[in-house]
Protein backbone atom coordinates (compact mmCIF):
# COMPACT_ATOMS: atom_id res chain seq x y z
CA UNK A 1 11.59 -43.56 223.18
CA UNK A 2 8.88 -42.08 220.97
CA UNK A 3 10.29 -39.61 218.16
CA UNK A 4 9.22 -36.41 219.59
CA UNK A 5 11.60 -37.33 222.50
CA UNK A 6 14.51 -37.38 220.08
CA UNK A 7 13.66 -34.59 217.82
CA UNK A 8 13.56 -32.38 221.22
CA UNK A 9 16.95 -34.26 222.20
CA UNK A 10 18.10 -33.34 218.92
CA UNK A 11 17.04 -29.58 218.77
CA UNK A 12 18.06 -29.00 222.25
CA UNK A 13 21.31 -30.83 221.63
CA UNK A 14 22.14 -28.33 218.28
CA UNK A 15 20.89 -25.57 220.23
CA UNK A 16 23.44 -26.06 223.00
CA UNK A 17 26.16 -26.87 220.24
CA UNK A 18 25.68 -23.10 218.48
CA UNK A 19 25.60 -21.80 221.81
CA UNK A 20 28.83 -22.06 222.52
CA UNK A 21 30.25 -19.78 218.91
CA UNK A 22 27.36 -17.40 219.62
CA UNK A 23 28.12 -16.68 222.98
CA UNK A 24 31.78 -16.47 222.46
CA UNK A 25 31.01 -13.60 219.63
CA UNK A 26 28.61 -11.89 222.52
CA UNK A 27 31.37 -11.82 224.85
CA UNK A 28 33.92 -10.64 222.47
CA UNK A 29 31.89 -7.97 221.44
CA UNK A 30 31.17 -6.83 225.03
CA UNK A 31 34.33 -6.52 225.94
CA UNK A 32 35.83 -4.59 222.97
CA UNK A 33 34.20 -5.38 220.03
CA UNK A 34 37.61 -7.19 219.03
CA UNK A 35 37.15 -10.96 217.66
CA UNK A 36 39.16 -12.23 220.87
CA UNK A 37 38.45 -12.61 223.95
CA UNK A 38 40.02 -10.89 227.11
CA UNK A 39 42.90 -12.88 228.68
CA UNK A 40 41.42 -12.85 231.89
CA UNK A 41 37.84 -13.47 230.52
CA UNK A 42 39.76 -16.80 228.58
CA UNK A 43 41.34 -17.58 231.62
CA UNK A 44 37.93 -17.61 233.44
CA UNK A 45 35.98 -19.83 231.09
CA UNK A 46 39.29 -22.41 230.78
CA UNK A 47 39.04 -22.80 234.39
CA UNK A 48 35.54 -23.36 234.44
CA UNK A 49 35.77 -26.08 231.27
CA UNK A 50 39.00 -27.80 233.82
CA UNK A 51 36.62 -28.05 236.78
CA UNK A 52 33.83 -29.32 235.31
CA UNK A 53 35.99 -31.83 233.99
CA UNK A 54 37.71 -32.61 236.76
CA UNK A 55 34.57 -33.01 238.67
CA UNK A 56 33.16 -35.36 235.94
CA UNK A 57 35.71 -37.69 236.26
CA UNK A 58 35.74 -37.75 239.89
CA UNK A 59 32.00 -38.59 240.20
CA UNK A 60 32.52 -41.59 237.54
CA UNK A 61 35.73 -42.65 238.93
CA UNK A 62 34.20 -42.98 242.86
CA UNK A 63 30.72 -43.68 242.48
CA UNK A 64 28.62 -46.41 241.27
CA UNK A 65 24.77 -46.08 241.30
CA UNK A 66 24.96 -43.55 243.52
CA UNK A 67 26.92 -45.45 246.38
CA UNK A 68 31.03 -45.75 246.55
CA UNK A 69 32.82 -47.67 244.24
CA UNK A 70 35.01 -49.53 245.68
CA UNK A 71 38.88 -48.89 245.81
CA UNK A 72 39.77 -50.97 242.24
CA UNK A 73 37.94 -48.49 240.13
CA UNK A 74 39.73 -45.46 241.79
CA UNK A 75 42.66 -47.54 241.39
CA UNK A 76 42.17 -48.22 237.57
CA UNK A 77 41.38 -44.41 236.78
CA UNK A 78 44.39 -43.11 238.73
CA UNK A 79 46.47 -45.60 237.14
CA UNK A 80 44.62 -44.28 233.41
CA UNK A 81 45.87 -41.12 234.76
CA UNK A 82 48.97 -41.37 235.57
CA UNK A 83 49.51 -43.18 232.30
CA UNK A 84 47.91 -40.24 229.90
CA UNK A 85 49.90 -37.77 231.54
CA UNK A 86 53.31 -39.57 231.05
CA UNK A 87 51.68 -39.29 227.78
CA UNK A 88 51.92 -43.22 227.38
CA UNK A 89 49.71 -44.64 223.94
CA UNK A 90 46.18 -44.36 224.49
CA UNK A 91 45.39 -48.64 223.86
CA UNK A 92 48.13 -49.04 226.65
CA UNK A 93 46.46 -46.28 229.07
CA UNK A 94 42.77 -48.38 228.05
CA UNK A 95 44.03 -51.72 228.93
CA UNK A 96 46.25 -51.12 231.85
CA UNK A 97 43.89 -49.34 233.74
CA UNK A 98 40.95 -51.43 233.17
CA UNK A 99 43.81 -54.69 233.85
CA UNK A 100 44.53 -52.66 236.90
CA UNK A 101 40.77 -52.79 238.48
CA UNK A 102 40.19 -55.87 236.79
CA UNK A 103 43.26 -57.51 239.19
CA UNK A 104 41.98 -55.64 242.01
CA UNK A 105 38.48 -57.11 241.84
CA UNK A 106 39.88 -60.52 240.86
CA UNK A 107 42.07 -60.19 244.49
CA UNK A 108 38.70 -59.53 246.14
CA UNK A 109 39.72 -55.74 246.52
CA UNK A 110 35.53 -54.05 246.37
């Protein structure tokens, strides 16, 4: 990678970074001129951050190189999952769910 590549990664990255405080100001101030935003307006954009989350992990967790992945890396993240939201110590949610789809793959599970 030559290093106008990464000064445009970097500018564009930064740009993208003070996006987010400017546009939060623009949409303050269009809807009130208070420093907060609306409730529903909040509501909106945390919905938006959860599904583009939740569709982020779901395209990592079931796909590999563009094909399915197999049931022992669905297995592993569900398990990583489950484990984070019974708010279990992040090493142990790490190495369970990778010992999970490691076990699978080891049984011959794809």
């Amino acid at each position: 990678m030559n290093l106008t590549a990464i000064v445009i990664l970097a500018v564009g990255t930064y740009a993208f970074r003070l996006a987010g405080p400017l546009l939060r100001t623009r949409l303050a101030k269009a809807h009130g001129g208070d420093a907060e935003l609306p409730p529903r307006l909040a509501e909106v954009l945390s919905t938006a951050a959860t599904v583009l989350l939740v569709g982020l992990i779901a395209t990592a967790a079931l796909t590999d190189g563009g094909s399915f992945a197999g049931v022992a890396l669905p297995a592993g993240v569900l398990t990583g999952g489950v484990l984070a939201w019974r708010k279990a110590p992040f090493v142990v949610v790490v190495v369970v769910a990778a010992g999970v789809a490691a076990g699978l793959r080891a049984l011959g599970v794809p």
